[in-house]
N, C-alpha and C. Protein backbone atom coordinates (compact mmCIF):
# COMPACT_ATOMS: atom_id res chain seq x y z
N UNK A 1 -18.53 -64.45 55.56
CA UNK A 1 -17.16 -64.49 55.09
C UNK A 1 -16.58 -63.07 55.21
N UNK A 2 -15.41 -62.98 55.84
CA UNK A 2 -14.52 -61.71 56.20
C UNK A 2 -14.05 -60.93 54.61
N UNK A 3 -14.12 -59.73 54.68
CA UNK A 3 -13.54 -59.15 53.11
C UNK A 3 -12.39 -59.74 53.07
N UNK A 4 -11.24 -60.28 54.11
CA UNK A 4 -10.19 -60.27 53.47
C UNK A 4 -10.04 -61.55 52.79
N UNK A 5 -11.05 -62.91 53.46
CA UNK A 5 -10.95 -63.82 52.68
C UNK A 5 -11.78 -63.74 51.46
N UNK A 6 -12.79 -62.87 50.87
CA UNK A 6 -13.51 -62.84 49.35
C UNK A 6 -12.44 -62.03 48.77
N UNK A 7 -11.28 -60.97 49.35
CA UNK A 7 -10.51 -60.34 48.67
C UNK A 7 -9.53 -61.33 47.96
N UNK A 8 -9.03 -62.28 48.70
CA UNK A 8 -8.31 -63.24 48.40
C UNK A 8 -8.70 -64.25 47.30
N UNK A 9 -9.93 -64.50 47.60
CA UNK A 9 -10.81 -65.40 46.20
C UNK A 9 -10.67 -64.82 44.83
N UNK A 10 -11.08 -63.61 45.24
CA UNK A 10 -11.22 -62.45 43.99
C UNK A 10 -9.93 -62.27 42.95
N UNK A 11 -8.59 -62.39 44.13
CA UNK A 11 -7.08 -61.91 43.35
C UNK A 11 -6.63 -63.79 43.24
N UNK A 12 -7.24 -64.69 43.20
CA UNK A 12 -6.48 -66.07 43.18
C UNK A 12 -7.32 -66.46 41.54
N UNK A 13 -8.77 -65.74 41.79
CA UNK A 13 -9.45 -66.13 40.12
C UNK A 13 -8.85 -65.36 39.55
N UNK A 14 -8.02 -63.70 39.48
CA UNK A 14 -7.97 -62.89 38.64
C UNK A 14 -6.49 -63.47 38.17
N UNK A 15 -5.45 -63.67 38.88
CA UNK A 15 -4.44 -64.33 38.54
C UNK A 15 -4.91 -65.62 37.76
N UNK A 16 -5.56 -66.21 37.93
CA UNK A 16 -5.79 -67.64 37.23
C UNK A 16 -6.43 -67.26 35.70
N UNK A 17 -7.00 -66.24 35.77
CA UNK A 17 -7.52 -65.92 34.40
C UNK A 17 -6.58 -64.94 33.51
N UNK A 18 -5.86 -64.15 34.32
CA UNK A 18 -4.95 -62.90 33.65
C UNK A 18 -3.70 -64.32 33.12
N UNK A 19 -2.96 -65.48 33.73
CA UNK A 19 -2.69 -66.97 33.15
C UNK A 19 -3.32 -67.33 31.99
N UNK A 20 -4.48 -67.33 31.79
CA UNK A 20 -4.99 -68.34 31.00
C UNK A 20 -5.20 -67.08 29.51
N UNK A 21 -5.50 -66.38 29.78
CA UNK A 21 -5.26 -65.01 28.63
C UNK A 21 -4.58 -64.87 28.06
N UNK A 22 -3.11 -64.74 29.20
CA UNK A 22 -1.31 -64.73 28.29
C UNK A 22 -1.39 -66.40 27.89
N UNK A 23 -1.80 -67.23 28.10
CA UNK A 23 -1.27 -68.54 27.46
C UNK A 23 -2.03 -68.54 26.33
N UNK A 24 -3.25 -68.36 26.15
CA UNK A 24 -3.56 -68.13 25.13
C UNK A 24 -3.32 -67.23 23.56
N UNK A 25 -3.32 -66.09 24.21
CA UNK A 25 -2.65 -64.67 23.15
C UNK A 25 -1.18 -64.33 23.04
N UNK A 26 -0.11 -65.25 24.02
CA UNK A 26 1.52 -65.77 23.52
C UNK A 26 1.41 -66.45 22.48
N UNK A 27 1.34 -67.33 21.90
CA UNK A 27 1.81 -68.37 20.78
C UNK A 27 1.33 -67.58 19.98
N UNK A 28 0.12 -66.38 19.51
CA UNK A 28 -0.33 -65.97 18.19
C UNK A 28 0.56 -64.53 17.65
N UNK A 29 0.24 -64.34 16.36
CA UNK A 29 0.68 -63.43 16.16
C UNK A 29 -0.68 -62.63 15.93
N UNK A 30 -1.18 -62.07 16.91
CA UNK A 30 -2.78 -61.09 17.34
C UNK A 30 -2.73 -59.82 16.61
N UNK A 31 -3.24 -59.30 16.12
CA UNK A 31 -2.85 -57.78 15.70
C UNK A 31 -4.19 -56.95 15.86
N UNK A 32 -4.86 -55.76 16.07
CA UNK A 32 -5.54 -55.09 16.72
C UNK A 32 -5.75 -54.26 15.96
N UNK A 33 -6.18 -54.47 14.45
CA UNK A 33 -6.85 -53.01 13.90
C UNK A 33 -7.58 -53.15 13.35
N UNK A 34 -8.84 -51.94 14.14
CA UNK A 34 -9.82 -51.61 14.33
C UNK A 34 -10.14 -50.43 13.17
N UNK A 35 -8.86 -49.58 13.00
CA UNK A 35 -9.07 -48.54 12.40
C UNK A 35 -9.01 -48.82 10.96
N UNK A 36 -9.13 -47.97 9.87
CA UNK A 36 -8.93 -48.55 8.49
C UNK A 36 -7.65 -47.77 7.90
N UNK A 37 -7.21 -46.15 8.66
CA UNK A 37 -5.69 -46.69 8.21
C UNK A 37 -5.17 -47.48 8.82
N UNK A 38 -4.94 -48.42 9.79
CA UNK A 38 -4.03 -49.46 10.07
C UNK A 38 -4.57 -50.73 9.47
N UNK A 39 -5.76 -50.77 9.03
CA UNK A 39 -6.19 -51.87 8.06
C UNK A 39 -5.23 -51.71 6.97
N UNK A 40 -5.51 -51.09 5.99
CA UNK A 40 -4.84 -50.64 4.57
C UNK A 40 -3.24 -50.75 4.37
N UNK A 41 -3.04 -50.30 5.78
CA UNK A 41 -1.46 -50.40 5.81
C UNK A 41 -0.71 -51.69 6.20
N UNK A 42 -1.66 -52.63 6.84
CA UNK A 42 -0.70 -54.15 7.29
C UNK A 42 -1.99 -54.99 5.95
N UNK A 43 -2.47 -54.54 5.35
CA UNK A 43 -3.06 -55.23 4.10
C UNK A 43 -1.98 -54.99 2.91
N UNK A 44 -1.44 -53.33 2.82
CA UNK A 44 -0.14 -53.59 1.90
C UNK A 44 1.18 -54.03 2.19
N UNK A 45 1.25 -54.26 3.67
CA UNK A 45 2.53 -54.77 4.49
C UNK A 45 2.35 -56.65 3.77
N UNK A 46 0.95 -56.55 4.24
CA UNK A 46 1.66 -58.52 4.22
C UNK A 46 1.29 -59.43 2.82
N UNK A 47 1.24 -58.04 1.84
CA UNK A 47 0.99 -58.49 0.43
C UNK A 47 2.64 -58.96 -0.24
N UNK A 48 2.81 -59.52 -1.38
CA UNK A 48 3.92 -59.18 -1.86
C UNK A 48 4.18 -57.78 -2.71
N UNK A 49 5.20 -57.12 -2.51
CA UNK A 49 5.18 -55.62 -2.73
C UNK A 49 6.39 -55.75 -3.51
N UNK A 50 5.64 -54.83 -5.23
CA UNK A 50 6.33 -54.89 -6.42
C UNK A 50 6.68 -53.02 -6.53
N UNK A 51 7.82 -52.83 -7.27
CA UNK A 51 7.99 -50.95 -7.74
C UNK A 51 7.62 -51.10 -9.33
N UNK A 52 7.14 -50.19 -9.48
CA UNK A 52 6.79 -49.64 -10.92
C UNK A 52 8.23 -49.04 -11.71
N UNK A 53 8.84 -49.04 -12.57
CA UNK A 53 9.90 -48.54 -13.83
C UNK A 53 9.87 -47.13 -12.57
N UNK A 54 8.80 -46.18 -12.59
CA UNK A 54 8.94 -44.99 -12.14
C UNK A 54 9.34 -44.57 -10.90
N UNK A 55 8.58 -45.63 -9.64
CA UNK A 55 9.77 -45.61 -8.60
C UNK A 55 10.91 -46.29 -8.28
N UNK A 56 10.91 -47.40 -9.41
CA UNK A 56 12.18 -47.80 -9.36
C UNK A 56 13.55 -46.35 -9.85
N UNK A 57 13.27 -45.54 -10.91
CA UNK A 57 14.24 -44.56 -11.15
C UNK A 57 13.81 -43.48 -10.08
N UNK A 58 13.25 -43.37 -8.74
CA UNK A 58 13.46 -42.58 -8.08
C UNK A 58 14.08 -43.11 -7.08
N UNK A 59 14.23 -44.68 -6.51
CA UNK A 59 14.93 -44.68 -5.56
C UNK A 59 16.11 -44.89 -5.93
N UNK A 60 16.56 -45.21 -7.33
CA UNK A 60 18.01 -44.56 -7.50
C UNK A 60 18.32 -43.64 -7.53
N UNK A 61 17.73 -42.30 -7.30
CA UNK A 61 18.25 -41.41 -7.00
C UNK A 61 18.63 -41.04 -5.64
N UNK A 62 18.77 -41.96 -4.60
CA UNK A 62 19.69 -42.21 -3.41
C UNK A 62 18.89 -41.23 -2.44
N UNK A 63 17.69 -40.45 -2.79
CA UNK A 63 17.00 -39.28 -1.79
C UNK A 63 16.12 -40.41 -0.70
N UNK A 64 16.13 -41.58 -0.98
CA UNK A 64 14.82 -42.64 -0.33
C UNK A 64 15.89 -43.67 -0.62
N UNK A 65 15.18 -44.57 0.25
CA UNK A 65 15.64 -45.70 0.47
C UNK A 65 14.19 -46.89 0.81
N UNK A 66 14.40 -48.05 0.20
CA UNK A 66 13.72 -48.89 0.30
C UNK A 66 13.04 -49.28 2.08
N UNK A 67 14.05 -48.72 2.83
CA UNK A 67 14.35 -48.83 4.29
C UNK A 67 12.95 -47.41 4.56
N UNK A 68 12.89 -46.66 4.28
CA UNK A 68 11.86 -45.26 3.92
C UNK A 68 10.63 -45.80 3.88
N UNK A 69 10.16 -46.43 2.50
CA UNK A 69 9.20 -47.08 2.29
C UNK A 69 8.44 -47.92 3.53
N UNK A 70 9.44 -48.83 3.82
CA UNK A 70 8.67 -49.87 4.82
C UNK A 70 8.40 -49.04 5.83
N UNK A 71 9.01 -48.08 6.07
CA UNK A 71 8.73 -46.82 7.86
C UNK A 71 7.55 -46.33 7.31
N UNK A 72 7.44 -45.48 5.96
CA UNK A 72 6.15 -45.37 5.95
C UNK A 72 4.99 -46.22 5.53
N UNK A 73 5.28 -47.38 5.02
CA UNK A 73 4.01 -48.37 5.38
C UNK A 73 3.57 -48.93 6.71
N UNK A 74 4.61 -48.65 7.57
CA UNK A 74 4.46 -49.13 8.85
C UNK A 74 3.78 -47.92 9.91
N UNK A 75 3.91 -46.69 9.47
CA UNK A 75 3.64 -45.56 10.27
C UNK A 75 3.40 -44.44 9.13
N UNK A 76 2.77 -44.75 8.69
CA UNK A 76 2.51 -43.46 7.30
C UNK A 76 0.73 -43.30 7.91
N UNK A 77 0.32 -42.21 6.86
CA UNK A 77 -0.89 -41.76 7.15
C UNK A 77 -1.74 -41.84 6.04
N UNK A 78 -2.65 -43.11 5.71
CA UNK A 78 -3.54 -42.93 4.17
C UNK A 78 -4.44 -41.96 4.25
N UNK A 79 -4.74 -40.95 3.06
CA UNK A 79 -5.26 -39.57 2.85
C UNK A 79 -7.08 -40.54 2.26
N UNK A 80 -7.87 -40.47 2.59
CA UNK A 80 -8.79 -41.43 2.18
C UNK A 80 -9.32 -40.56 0.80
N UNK A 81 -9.24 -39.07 1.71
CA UNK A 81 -9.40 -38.10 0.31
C UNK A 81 -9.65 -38.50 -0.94
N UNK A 82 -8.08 -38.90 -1.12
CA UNK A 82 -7.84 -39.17 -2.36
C UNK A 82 -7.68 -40.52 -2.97
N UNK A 83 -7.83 -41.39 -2.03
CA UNK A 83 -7.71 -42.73 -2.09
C UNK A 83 -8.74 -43.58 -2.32
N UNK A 84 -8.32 -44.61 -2.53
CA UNK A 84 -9.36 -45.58 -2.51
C UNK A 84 -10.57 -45.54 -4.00
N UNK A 85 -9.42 -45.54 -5.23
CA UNK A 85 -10.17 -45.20 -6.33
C UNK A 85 -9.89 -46.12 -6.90
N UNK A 86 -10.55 -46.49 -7.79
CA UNK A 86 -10.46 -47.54 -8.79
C UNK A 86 -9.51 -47.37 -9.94
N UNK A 87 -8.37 -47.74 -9.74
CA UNK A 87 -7.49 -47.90 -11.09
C UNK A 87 -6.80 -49.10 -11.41
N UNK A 88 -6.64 -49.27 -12.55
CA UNK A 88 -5.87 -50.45 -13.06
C UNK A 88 -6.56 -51.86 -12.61
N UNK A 89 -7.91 -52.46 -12.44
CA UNK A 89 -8.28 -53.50 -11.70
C UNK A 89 -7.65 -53.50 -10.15
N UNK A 90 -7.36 -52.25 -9.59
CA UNK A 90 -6.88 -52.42 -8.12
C UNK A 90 -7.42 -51.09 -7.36
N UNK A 91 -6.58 -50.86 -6.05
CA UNK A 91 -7.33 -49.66 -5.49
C UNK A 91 -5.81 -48.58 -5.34
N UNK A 92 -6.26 -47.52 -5.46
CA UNK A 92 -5.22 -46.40 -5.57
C UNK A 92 -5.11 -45.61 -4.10
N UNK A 93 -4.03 -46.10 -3.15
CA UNK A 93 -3.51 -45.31 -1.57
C UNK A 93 -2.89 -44.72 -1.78
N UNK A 94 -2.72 -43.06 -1.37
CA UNK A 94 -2.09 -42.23 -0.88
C UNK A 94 -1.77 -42.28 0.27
N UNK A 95 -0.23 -42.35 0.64
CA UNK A 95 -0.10 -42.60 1.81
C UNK A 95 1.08 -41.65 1.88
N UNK A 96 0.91 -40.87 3.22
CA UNK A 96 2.27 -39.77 3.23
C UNK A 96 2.72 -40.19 4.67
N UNK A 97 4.18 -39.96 4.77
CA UNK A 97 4.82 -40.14 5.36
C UNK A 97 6.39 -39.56 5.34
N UNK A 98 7.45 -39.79 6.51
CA UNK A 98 8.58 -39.08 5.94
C UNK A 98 9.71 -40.30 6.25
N UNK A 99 10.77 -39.93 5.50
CA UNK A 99 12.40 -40.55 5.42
C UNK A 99 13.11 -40.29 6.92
N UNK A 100 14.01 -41.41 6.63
CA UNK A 100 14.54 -41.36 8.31
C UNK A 100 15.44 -39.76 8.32
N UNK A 101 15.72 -39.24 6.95
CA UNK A 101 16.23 -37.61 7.28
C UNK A 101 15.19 -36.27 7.68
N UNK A 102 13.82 -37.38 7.73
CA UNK A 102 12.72 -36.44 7.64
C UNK A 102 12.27 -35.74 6.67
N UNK A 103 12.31 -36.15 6.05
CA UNK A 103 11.63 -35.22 4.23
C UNK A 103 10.73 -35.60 4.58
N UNK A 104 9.76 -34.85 4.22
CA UNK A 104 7.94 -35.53 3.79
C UNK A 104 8.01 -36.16 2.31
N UNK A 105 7.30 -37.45 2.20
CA UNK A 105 6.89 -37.99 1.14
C UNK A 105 5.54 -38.39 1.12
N UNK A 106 5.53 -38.68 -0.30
CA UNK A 106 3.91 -39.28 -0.46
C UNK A 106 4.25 -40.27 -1.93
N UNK A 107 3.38 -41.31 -1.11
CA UNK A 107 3.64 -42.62 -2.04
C UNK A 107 2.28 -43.17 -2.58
N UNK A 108 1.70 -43.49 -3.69
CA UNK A 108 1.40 -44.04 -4.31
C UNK A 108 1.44 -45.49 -4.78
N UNK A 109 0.57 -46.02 -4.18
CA UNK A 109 0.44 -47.40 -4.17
C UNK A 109 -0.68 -47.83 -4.67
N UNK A 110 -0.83 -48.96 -5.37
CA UNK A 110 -2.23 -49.78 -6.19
C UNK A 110 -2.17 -51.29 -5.61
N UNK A 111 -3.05 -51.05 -4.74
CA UNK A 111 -3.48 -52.65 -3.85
C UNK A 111 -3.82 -53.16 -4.82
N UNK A 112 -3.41 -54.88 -5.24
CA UNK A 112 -4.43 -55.40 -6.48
C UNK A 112 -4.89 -56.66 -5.32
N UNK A 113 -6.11 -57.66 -5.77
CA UNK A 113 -6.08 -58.87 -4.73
C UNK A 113 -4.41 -59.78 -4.14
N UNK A 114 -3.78 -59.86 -5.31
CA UNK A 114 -2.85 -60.52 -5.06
C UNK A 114 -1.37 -60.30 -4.68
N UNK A 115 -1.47 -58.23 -4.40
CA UNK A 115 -0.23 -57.23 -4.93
C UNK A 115 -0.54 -56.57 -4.77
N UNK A 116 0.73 -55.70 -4.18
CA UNK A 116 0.49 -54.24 -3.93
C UNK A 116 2.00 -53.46 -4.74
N UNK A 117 1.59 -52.50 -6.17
CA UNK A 117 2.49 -52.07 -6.74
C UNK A 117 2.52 -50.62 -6.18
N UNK A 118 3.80 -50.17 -6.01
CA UNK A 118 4.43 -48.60 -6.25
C UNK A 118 4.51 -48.16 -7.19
N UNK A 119 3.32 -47.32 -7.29
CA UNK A 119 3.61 -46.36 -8.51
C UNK A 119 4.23 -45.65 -8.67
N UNK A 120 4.16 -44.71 -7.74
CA UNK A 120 5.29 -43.47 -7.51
C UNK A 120 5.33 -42.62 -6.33
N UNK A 121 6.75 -41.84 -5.89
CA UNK A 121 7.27 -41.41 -4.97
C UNK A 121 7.26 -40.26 -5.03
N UNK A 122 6.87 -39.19 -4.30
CA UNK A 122 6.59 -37.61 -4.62
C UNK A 122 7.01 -37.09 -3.49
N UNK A 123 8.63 -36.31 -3.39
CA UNK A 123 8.54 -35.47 -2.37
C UNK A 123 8.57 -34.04 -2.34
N UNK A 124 8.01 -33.95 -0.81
CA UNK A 124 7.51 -32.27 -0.69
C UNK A 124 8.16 -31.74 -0.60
């Protein structure tokens, strides 16, 4: 058999399978983390997410916005440092990140099984 006809075999299975891959992994919603900050962070994304009295009176102070928060749960950086401690029957994330004006913040969050509360908002 000539290379150009096994070349041809070769690109008629790879198309037929690179098909059957996208038909498969289209309809899902797949997500890919491997790492454990992007664990931690779509674990407090797809919890229901409550504020504490204390960051509730900081985001009235108009410096943050609820719009802030979700950017840095979505792209923030958990400090493991300091994280991942046992408080309140839940786990305690430090997660820093900044406001769409660019401030640096750092947020405080307590994963519980069923919830993830804001404790508080600290900027640098």
């Amino acid at each position: 058999m000539k290379f150009i006809h096994r070349f041809a075999y070769y690109l008629v299975g790879l198309v037929i399978g690179l098909f059957f891959v996208a038909l498969v992994f289209s309809g899902k919603d797949t997500r890919c983390n491997y790492f454990p900050n992007a664990r931690v962070l779509n674990d407090l994304r797809n919890k229901p997410f409550h504020y504490s009295d204390k960051a509730s009176q900081i985001l009235a102070e108009k410096w943050i916005d609820t719009s802030d928060i979700k950017n840095t749960l979505q792209y923030g950086d958990v400090d493991f440092d300091k994280s991942n401690i046992e408080l309140k029957k839940g786990k305690l994330y430090i997660i820093e990140g900044k406001t769409i004006k660019n401030q640096e913040v750092t947020l405080k969050v307590i994963n519980y099984a069923d919830k993830a509360v804001l404790e508080d908002i600290i900027k640098k």
